[in-house]
N, C-alpha and C. Protein backbone atom coordinates (compact mmCIF):
# COMPACT_ATOMS: atom_id res chain seq x y z
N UNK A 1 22.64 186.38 60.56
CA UNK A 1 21.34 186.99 60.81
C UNK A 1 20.46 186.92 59.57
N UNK A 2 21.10 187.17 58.37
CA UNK A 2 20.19 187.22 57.17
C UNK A 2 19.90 185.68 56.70
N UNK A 3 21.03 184.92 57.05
CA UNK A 3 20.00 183.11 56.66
C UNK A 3 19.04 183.11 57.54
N UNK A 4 18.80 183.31 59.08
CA UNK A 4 17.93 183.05 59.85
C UNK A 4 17.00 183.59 59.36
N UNK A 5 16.80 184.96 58.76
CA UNK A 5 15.33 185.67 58.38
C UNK A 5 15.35 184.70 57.76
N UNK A 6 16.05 184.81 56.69
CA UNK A 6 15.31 184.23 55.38
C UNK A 6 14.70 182.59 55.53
N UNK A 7 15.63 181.97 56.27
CA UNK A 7 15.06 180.81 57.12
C UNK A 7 13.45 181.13 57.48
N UNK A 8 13.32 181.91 58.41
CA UNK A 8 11.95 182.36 58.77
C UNK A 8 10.81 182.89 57.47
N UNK A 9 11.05 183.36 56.62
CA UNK A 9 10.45 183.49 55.75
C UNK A 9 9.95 182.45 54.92
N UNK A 10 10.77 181.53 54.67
CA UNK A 10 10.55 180.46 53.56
C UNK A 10 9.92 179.70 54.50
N UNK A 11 9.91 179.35 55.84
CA UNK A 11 8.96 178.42 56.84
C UNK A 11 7.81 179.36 57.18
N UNK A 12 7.88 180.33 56.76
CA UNK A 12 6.49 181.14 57.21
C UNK A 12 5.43 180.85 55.68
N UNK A 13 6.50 181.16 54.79
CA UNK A 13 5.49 180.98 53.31
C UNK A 13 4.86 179.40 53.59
N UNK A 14 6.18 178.40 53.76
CA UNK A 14 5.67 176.81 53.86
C UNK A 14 4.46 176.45 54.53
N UNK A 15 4.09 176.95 55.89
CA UNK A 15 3.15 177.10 56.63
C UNK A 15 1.80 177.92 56.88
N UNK A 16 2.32 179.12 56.68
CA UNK A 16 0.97 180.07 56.77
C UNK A 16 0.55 180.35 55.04
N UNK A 17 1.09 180.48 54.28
CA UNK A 17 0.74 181.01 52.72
C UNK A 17 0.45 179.44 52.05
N UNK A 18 0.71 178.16 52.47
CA UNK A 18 0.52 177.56 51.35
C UNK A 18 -0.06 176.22 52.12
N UNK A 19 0.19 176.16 53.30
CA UNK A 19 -0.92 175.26 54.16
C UNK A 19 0.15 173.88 54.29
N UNK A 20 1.46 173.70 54.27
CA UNK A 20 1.77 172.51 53.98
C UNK A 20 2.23 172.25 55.60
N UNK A 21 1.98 170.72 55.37
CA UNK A 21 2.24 170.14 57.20
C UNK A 21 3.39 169.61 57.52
N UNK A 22 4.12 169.68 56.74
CA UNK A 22 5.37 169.49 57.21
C UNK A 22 6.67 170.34 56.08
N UNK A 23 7.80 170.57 56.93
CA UNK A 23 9.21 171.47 56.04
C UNK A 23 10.69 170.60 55.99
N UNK A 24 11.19 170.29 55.44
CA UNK A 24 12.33 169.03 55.47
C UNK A 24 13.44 169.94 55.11
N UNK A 25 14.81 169.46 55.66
CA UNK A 25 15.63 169.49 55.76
C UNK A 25 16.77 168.50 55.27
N UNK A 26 17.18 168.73 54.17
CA UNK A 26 18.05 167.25 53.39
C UNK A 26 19.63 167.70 53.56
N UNK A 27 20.72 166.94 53.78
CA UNK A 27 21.95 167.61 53.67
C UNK A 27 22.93 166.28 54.15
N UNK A 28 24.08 166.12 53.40
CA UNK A 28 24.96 165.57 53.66
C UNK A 28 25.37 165.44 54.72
N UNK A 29 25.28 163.80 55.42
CA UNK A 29 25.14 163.70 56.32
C UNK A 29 26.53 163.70 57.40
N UNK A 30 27.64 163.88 56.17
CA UNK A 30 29.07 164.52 56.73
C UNK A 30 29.18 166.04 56.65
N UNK A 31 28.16 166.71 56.79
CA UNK A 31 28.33 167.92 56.98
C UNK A 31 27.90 168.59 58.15
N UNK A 32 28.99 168.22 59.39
CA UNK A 32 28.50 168.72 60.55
C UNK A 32 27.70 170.75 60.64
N UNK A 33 28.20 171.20 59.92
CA UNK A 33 27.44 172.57 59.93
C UNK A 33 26.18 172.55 59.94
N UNK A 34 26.02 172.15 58.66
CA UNK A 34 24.51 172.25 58.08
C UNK A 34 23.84 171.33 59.28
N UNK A 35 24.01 170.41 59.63
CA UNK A 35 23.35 169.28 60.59
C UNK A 35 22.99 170.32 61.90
N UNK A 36 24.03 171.36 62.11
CA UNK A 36 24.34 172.24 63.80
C UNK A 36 22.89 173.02 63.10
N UNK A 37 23.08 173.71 61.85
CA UNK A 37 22.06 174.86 61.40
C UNK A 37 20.56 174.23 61.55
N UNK A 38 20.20 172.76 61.01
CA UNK A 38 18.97 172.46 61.15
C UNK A 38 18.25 172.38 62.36
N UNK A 39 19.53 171.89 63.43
CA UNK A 39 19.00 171.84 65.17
C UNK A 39 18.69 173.30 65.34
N UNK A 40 19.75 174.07 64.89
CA UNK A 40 19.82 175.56 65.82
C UNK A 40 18.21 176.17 64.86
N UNK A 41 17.56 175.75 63.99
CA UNK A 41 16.86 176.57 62.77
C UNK A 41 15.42 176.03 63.65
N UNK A 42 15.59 175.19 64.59
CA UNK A 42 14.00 174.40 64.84
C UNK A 42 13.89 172.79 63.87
N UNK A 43 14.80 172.28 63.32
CA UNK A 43 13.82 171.10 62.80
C UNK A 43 14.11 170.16 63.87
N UNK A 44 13.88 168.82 63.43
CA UNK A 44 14.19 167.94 64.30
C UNK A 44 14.93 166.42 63.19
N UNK A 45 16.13 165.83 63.86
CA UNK A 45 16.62 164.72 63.13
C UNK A 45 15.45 163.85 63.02
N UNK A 46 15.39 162.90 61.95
CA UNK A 46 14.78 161.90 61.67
C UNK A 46 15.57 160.52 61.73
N UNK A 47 16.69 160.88 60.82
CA UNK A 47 17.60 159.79 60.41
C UNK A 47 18.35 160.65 59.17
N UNK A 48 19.21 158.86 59.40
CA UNK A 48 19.91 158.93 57.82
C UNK A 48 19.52 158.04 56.91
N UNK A 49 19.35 158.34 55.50
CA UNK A 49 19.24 157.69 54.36
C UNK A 49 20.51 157.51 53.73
N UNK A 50 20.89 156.12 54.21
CA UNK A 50 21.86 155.57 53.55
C UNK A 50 22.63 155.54 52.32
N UNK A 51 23.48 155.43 52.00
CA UNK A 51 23.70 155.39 50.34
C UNK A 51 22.35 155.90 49.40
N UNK A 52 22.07 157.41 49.67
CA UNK A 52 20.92 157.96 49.45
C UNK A 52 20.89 158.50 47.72
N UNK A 53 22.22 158.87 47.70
CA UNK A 53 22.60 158.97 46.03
C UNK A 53 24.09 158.89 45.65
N UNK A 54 24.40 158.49 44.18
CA UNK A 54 25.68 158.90 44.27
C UNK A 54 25.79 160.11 44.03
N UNK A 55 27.83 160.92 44.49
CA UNK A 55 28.09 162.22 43.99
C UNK A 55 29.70 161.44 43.63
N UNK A 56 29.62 162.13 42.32
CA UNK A 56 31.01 161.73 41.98
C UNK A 56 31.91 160.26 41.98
N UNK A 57 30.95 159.43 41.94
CA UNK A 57 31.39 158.06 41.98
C UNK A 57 31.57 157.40 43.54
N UNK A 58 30.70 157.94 44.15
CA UNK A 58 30.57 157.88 45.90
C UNK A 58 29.42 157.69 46.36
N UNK A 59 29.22 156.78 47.22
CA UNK A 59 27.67 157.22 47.87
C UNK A 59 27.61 157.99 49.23
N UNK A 60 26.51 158.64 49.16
CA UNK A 60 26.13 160.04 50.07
C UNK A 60 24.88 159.17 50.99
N UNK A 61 25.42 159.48 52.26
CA UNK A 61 24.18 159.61 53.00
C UNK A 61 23.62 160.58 53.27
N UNK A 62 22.45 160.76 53.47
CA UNK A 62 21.82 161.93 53.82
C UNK A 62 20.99 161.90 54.74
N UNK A 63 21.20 163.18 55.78
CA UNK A 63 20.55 163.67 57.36
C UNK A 63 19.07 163.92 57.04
N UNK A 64 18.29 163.56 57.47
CA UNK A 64 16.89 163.89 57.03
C UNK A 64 16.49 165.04 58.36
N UNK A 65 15.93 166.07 58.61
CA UNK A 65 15.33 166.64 59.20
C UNK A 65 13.98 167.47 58.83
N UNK A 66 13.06 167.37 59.80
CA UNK A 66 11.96 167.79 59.38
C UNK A 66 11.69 169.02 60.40
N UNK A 67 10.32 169.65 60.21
CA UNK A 67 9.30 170.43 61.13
C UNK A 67 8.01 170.67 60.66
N UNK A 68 7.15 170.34 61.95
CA UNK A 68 5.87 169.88 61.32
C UNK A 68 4.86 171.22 61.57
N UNK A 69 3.76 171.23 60.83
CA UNK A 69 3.03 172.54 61.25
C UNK A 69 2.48 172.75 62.56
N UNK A 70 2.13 171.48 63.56
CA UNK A 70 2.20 171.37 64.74
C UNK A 70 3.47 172.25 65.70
N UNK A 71 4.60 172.33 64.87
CA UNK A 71 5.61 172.95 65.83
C UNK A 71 5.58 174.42 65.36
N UNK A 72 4.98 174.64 64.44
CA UNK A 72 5.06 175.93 63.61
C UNK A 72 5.01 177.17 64.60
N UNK A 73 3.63 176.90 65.23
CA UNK A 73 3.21 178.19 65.83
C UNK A 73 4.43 178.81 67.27
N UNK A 74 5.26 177.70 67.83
CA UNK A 74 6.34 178.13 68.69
C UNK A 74 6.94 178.79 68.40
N UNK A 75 7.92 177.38 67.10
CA UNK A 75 9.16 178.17 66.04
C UNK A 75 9.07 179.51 65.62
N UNK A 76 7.64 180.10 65.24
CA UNK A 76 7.65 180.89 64.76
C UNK A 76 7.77 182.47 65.87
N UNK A 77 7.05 181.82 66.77
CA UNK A 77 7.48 182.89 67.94
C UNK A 77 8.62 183.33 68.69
N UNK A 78 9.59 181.68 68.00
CA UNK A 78 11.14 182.22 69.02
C UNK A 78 11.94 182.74 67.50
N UNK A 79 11.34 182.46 66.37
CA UNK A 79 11.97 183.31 64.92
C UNK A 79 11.77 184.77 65.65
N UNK A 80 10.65 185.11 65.44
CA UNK A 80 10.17 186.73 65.61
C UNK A 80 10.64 187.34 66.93
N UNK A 81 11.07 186.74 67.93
CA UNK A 81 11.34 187.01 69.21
C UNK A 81 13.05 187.59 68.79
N UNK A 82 13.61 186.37 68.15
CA UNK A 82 14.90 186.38 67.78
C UNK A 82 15.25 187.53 66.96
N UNK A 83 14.44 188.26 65.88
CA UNK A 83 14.75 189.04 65.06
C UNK A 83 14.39 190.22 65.44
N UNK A 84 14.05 190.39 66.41
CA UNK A 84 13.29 191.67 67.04
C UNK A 84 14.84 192.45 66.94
N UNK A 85 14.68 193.63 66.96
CA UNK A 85 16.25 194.36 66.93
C UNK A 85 16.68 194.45 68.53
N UNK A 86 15.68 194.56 69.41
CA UNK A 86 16.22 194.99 70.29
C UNK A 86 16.93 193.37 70.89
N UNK A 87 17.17 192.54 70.39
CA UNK A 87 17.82 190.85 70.74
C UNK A 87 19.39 191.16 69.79
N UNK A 88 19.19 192.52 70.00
CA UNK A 88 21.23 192.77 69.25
C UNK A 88 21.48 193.47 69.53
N UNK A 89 22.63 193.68 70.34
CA UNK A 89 23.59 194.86 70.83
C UNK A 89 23.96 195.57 69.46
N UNK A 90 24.69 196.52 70.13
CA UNK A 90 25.18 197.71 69.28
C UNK A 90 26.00 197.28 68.25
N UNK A 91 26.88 196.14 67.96
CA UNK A 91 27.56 195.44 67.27
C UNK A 91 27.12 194.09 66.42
N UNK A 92 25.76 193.96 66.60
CA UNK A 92 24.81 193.45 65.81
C UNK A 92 24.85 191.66 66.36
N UNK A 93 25.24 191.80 67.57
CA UNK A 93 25.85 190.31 68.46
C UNK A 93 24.74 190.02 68.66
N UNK A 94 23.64 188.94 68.96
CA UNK A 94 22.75 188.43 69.32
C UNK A 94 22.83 188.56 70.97
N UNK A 95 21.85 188.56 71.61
CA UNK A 95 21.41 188.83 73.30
C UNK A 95 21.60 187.61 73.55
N UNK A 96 20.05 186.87 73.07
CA UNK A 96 20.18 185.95 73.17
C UNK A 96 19.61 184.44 72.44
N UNK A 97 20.29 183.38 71.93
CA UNK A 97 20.50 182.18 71.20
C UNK A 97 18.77 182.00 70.56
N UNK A 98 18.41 181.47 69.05
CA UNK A 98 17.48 181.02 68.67
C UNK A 98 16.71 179.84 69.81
N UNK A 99 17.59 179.05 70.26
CA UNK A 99 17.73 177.89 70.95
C UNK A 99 17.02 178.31 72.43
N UNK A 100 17.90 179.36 72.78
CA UNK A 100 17.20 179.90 74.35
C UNK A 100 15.65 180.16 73.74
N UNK A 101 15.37 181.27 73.31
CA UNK A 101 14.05 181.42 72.61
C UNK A 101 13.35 180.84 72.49
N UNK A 102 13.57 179.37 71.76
CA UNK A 102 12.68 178.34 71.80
C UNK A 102 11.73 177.45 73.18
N UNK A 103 13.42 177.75 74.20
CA UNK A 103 13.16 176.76 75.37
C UNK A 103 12.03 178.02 76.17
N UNK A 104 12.17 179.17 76.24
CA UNK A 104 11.37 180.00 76.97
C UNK A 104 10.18 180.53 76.48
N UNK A 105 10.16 180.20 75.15
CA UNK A 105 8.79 180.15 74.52
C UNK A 105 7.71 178.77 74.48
N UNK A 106 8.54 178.08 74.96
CA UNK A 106 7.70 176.39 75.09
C UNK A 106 8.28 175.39 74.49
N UNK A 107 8.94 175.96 73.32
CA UNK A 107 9.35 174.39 72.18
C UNK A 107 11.02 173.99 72.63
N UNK A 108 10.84 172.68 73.13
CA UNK A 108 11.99 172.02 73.26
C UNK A 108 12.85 172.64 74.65
């Protein structure tokens, strides 16, 4: 719950406080988590950048994901929808998914 705020916060500063048109998402592109977090967070895949750097005498690809200020104004409604308290039972379980939110708010 507290990455998602804070998720929401740092895309709210990116967008509404500083005007920028797009928010990226960089991460090892063998890191199925982080890849699940950028879908479940609102961005969208782009690709991979190939042998993007080395780490440790290896090359790294990297998952590119973005979100553009065009998608902002949804995302931001299934963020705030999502964090509302009453979207958590008594055990602090989510009602219901960032993902549902999105689809019943319009985006995706």
């Amino acid at each position: 719950r507290l990455a998602t705020e804070a998720m929401y916060v740092m895309a709210r500063h990116v967008f509404d406080d500083l005007g920028y048109r797009r928010y990226e998402w960089k991460c090892n592109a063998l890191n199925e988590p982080s890849r699940r977090a950028a879908v479940r967070l609102g961005f969208t895949f782009e690709g991979v950048f190939r042998q993007h750097m080395v780490i440790k005498g290896e090359n790294r690809d990297t998952a590119w994901y973005s979100m553009l200020d065009g998608e902002w104004p949804a995302a931001k409604a299934a963020f705030e929808a999502w964090l509302r308290p009453e979207n958590f039972n008594g055990e602090g379980r989510q009602l219901r998914s960032l993902a549902e939110l999105r689809v019943v708010l319009g985006r995706r």
